[in-house]
C-alpha atoms as a PDB file:
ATOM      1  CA  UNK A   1      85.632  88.792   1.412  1.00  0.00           C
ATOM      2  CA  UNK A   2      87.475  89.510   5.160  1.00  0.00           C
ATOM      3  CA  UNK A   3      88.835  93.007   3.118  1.00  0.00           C
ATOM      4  CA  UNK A   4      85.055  94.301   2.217  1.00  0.00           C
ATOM      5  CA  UNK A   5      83.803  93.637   5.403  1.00  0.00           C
ATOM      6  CA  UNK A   6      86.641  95.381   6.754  1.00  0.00           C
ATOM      7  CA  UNK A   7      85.779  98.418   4.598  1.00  0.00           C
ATOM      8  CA  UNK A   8      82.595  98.310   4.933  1.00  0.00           C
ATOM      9  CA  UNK A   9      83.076  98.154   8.737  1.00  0.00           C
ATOM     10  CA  UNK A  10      84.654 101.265   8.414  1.00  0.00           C
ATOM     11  CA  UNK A  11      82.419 102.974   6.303  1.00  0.00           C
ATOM     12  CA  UNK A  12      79.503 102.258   8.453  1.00  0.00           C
ATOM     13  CA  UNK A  13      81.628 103.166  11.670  1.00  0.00           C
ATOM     14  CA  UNK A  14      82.519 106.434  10.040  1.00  0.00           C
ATOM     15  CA  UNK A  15      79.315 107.699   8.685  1.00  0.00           C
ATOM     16  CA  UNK A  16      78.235 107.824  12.798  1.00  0.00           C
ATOM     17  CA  UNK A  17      80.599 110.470  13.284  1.00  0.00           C
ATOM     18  CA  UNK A  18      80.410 112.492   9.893  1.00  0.00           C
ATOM     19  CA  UNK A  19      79.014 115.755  10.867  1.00  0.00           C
ATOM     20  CA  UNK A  20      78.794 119.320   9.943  1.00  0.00           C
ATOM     21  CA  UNK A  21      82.649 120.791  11.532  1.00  0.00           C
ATOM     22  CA  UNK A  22      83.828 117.544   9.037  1.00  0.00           C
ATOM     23  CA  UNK A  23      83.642 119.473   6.168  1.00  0.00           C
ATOM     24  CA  UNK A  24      81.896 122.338   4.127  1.00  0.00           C
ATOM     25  CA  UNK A  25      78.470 121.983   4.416  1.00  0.00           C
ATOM     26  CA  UNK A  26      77.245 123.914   1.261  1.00  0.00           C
ATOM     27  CA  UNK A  27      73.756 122.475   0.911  1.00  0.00           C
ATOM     28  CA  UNK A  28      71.176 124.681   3.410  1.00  0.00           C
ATOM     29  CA  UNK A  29      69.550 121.330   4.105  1.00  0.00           C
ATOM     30  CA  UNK A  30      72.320 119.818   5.949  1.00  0.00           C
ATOM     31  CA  UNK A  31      72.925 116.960   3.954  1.00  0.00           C
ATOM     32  CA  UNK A  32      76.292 116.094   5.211  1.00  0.00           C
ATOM     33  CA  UNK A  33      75.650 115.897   8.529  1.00  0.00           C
ATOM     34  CA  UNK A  34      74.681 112.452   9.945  1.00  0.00           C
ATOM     35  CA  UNK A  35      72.136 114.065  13.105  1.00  0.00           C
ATOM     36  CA  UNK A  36      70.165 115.291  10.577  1.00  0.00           C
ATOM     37  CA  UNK A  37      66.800 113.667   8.867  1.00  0.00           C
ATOM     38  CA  UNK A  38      67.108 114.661   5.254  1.00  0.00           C
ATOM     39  CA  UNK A  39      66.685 111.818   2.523  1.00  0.00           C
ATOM     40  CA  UNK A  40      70.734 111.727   2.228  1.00  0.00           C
ATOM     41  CA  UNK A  41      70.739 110.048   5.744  1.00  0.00           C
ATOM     42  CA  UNK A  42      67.964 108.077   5.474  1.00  0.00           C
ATOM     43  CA  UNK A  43      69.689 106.208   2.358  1.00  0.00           C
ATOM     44  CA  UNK A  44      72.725 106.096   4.756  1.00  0.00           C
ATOM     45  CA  UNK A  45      70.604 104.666   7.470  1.00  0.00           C
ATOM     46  CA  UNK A  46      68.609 101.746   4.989  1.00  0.00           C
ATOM     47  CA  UNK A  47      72.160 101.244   3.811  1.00  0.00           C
ATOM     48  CA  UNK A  48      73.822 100.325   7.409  1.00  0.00           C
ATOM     49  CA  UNK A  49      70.248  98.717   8.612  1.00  0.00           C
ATOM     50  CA  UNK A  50      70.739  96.087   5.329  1.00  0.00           C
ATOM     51  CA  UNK A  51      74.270  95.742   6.255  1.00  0.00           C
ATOM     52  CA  UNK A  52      73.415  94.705   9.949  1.00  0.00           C
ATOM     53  CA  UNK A  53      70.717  92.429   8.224  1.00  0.00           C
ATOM     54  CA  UNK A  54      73.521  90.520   6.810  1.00  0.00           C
ATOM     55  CA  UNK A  55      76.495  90.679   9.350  1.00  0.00           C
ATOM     56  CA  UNK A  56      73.937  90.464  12.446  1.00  0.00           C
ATOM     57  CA  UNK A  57      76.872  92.819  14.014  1.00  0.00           C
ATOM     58  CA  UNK A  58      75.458  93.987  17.637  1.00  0.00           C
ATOM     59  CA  UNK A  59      77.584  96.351  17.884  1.00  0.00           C
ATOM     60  CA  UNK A  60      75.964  98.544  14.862  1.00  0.00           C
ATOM     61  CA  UNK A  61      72.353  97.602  16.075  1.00  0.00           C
ATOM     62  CA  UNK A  62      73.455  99.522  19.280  1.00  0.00           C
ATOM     63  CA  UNK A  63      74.597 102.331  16.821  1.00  0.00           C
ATOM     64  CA  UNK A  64      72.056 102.176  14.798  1.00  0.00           C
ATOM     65  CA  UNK A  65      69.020 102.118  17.994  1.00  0.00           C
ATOM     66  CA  UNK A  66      71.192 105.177  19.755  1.00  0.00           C
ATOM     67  CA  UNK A  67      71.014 107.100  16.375  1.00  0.00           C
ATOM     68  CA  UNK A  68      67.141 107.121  16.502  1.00  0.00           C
ATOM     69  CA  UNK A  69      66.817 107.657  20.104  1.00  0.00           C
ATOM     70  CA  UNK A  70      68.902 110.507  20.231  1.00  0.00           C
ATOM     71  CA  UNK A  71      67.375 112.057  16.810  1.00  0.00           C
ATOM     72  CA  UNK A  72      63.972 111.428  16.029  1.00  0.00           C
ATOM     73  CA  UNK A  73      61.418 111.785  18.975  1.00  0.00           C
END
């Protein structure tokens, strides 16, 4: 169980800095790009904001809270 977490750790730290310059954005909705609000990062978002509900980690509530401050208004 201490390995998933560990991935999944990682996973959720990485998808904060995924953007744009990352890779080939082919899609002209931006769908790769975490500061974007398109239904690909909204899944992203439910899918770290369950994985908080169960690890109660502060440190990606902080994440999590400075993602919608600095992106939706």
């Amino acid at each position: 169980m201490k390995r998933i977490n560990e991935l999944l750790d990682s996973v959720a730290e990485r998808m904060f800095d995924i953007s744009a310059g990352s890779f080939k954005e082919e899609c002209p909705i931006g769908i790769i790009d975490f500061s974007n609000w398109e239904w690909a990062q909204a899944v992203g978002l439910y899918g770290l904001w369950q994985y908080y509900k169960m690890t109660a980690d502060e440190k990606l509530l902080e994440r999590l809270i400075q993602w919608f401050e600095t992106n939706i208004e």
